[in-house]
Protein backbone atom coordinates (compact mmCIF):
# COMPACT_ATOMS: atom_id res chain seq x y z
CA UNK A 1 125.28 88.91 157.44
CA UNK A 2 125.07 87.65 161.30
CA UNK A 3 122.87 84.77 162.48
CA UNK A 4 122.64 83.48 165.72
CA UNK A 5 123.21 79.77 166.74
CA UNK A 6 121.62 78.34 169.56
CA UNK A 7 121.57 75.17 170.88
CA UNK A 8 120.16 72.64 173.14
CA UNK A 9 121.22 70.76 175.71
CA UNK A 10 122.24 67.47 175.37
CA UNK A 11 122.31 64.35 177.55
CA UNK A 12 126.19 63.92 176.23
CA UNK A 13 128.85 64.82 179.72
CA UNK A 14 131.46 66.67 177.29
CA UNK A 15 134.75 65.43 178.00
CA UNK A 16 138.43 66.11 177.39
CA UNK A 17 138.19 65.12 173.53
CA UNK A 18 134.87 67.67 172.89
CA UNK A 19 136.57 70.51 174.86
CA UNK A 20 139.33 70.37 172.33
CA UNK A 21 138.20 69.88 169.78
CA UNK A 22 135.60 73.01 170.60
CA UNK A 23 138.98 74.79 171.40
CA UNK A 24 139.92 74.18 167.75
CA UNK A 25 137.08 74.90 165.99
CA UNK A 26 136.17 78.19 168.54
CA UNK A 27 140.22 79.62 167.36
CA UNK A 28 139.66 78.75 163.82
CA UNK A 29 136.66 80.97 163.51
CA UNK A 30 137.99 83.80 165.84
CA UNK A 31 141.06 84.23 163.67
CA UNK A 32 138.94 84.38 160.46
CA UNK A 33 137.23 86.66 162.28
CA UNK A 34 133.47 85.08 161.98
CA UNK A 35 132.56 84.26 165.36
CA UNK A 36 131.31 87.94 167.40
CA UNK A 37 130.47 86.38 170.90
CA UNK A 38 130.12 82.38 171.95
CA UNK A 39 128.34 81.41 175.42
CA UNK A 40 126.68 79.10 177.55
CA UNK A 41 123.19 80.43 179.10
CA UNK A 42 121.77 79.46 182.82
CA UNK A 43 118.47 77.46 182.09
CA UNK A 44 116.40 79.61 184.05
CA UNK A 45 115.83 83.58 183.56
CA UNK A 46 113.43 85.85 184.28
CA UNK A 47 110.22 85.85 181.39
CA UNK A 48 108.79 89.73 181.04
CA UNK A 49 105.48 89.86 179.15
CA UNK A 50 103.53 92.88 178.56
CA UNK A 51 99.28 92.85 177.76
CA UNK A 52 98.30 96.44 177.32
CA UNK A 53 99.22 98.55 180.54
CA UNK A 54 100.16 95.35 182.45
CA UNK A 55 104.23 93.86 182.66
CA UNK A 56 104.41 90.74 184.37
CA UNK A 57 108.20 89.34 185.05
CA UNK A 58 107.98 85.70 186.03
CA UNK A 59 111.09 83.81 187.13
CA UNK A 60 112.19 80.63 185.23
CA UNK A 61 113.15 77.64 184.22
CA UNK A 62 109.98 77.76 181.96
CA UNK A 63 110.68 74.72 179.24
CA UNK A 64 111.05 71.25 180.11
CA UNK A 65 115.42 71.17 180.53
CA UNK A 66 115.87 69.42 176.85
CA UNK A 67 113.60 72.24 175.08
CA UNK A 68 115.88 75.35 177.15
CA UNK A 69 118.38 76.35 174.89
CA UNK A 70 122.16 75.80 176.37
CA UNK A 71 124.67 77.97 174.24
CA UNK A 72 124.69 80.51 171.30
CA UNK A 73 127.35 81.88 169.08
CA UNK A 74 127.13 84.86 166.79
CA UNK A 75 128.36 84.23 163.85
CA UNK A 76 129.20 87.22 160.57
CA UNK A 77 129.39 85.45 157.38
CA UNK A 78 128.70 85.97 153.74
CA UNK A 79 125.65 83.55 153.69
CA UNK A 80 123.15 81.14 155.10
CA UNK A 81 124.97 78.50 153.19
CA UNK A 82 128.06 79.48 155.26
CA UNK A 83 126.06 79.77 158.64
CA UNK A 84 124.71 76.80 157.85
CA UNK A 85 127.72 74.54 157.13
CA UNK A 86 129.10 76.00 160.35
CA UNK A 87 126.75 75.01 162.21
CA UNK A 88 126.90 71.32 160.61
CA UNK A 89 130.73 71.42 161.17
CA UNK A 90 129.51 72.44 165.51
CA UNK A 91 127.07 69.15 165.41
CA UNK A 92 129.72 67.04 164.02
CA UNK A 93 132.04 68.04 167.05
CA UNK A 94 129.38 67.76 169.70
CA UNK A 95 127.58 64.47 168.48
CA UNK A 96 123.22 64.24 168.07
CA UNK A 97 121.50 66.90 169.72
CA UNK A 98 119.79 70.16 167.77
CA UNK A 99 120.59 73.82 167.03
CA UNK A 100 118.61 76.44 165.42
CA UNK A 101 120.38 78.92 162.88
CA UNK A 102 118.54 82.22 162.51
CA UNK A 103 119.60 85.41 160.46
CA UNK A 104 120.27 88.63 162.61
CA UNK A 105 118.81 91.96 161.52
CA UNK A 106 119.94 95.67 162.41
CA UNK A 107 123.17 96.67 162.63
């Protein structure tokens, strides 16, 4: 199964400790072959809505900089459980903050 992590920013300046300790834990899952694709995202964007006949693209930052969300990884694993405990494992590294662990569907 795949799930997508995201997570928000945090008022936390990541330093040399956090970046290798992210090092570690981003190698470890790449050689066991769970983590697909990891990233950082810009906090603005463009927003494309659609009412009937109408599409509307409106350029960001929409969300107040602490509700944007900062980074994802992809994860394949054999369970929530397992998504789940990596992502506990992620806030452990990075400190408080908040990330959102959602299932991926399709193929």
């Amino acid at each position: 199964m795949r799930y997508l992590m995201t997570t928000k920013p945090s008022d936390t300046a990541p330093d040399e400790k956090l970046y290798a300790e992210m090092g570690k834990f981003i190698e470890e899952l790449t050689a066991a072959g769970v983590l697909l694709a990891t990233g950082g995202l810009e906090p603005g964007g463009a927003r494309v809505t659609s009412a009937g006949d109408e599409i509307t693209v409106t350029d960001g930052p929409f969300a107040e900089a602490k509700e944007a969300v900062a980074g994802f990884a992809l994860i394949e694993v054999r369970s929530k459980e397992e998504a789940i405990e990596l992502a506990r494992r992620f806030r452990r590294i990075v400190g408080d903050g908040e990330s959102v662990v959602q299932q991926v569907f399709g193929p």
